[in-house]
Protein backbone atom coordinates (compact mmCIF):
# COMPACT_ATOMS: atom_id res chain seq x y z
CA UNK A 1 44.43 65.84 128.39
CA UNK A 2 46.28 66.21 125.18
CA UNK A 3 44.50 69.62 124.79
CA UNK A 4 45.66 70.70 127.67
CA UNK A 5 49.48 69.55 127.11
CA UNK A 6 49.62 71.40 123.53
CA UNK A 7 47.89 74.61 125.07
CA UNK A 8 51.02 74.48 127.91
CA UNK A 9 54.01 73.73 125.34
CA UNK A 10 52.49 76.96 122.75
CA UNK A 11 52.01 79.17 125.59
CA UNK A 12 55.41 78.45 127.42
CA UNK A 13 57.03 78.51 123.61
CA UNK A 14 55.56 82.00 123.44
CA UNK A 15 56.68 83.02 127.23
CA UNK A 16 59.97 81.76 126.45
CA UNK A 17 60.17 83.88 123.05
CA UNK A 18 59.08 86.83 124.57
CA UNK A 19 61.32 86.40 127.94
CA UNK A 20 64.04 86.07 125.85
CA UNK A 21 64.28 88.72 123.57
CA UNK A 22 66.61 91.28 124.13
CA UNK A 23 65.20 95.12 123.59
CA UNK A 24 65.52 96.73 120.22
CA UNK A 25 68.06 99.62 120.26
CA UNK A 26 69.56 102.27 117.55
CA UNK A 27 72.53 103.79 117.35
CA UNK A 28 73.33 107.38 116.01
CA UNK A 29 77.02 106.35 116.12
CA UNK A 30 78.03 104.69 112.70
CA UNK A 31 81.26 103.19 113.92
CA UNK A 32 78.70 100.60 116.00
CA UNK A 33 77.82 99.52 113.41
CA UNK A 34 80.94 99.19 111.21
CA UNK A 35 83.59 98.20 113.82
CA UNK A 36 84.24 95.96 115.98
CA UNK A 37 84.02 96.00 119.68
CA UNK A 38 88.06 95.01 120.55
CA UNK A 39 89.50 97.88 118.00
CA UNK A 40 90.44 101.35 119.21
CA UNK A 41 88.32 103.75 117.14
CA UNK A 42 85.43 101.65 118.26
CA UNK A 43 86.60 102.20 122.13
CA UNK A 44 87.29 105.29 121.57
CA UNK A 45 83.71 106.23 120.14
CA UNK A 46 82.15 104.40 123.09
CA UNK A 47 83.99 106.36 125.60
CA UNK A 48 82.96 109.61 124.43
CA UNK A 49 79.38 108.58 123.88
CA UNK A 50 79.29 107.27 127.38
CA UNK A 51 80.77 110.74 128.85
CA UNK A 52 78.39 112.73 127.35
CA UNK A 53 75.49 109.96 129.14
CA UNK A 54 73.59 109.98 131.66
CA UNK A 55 74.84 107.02 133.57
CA UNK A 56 71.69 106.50 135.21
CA UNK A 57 69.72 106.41 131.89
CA UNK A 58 72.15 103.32 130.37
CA UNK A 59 71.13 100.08 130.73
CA UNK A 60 74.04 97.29 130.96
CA UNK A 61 73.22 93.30 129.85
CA UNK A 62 75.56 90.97 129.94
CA UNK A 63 76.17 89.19 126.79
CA UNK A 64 79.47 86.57 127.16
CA UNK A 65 82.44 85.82 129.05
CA UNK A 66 85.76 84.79 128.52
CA UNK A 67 89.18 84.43 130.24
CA UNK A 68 92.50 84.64 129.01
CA UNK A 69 95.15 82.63 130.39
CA UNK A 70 98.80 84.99 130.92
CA UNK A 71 102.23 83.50 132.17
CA UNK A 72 102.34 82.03 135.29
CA UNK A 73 98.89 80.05 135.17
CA UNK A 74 97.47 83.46 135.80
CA UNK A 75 94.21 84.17 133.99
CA UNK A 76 92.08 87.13 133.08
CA UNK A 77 88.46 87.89 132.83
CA UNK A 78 86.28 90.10 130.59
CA UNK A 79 82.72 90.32 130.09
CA UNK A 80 81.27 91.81 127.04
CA UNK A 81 78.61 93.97 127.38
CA UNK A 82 75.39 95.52 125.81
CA UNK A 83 74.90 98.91 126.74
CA UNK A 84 71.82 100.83 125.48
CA UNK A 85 70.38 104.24 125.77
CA UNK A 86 69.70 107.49 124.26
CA UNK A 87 71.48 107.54 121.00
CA UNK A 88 73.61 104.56 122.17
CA UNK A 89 73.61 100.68 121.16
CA UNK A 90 76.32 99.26 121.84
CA UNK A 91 79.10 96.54 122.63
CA UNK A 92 81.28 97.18 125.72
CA UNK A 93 84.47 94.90 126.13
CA UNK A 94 84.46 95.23 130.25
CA UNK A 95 87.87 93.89 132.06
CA UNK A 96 87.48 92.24 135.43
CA UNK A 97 90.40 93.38 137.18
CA UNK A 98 91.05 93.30 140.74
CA UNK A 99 88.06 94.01 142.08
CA UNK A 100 85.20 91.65 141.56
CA UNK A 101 82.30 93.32 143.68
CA UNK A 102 79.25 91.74 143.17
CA UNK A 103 80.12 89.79 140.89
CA UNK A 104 81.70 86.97 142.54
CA UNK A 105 78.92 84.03 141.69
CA UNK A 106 78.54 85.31 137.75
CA UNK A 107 82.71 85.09 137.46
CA UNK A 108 82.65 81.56 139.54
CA UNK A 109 79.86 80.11 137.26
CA UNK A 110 81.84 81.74 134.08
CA UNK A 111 78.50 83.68 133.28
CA UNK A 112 76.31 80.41 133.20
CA UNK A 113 72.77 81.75 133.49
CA UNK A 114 73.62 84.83 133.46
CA UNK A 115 73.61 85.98 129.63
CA UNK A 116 70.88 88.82 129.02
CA UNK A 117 71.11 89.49 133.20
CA UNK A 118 71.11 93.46 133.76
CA UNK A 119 73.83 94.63 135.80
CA UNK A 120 72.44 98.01 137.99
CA UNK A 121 74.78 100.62 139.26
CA UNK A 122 77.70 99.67 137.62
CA UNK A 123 80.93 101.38 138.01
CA UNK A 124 84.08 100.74 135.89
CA UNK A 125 86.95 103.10 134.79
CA UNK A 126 88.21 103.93 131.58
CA UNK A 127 91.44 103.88 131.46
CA UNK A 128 93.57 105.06 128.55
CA UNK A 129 97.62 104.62 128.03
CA UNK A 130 99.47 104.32 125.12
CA UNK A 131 97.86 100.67 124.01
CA UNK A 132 94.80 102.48 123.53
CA UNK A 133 91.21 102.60 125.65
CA UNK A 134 90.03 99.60 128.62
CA UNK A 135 86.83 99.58 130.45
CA UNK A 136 87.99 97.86 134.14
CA UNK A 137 85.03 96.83 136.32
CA UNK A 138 84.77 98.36 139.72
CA UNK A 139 81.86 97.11 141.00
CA UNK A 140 77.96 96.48 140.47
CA UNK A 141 74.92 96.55 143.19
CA UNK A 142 73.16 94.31 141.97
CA UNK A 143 72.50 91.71 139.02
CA UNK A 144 68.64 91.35 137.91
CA UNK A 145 67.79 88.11 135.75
């Protein structure tokens, strides 16, 4: 019996490692590696590698969540993002604005359980003013654990 109970803990220790562990990914972009994900230049080099992507070859795992509370009691939601593909490893700082489209139960759980999920078709706009670059969610299809 105790056999048995040590061969189950080392091979679910060994599932679990494996399970876990996020894909290995390189970057031909030096400011991913030097900047961080909040500044501008950092943003900015994430936008342009993502326009000259193939959205469909990107994958998109969730990594944290946060909200930050505004006047009013109002509060505001971002999720940060991996995003790998050809040539790209990166961070991606994504807003949750209005729109919350499949995405209702990761937002109401504040991401519990969901860390490492891959979010498929995802759509989100970058929109640029004069306080720099944002990445606001539109929606996703579908979430896969």
């Amino acid at each position: 019996m105790t056999n048995k109970l040590l061969l189950y803990i080392a091979l679910s220790g060994i599932g679990s490692f494996f399970a876990c562990k996020e894909p290995t990914c390189k970057s031909e972009n030096t400011i991913f590696n030097s900047v961080s994900p909040d500044q501008q230049a950092y943003k900015l080099a994430l936008a342009e590698a993502l326009n000259k992507s193939n959205v469909d070859e990107l994958s998109f795992r969730m990594d944290a969540y946060w909200q930050l509370s505004l006047p009013e009691k109002a509060t505001k939601d971002f999720i940060r993002l991996h995003v790998q593909g050809k040539g790209i490893c990166a961070d991606m700082i994504l807003d949750i604005g209005d729109s919350k489209k499949g995405i209702e139960d990761v937002l109401q759980k504040q991401m519990m359980g969901y860390k490492g999920a891959m979010l498929e078709g995802l759509k989100y706009d970058t929109k640029k003013d004069s306080s720099g670059i944002t990445f606001v969610f539109k929606e996703v299809s579908d979430i896969n654990d």
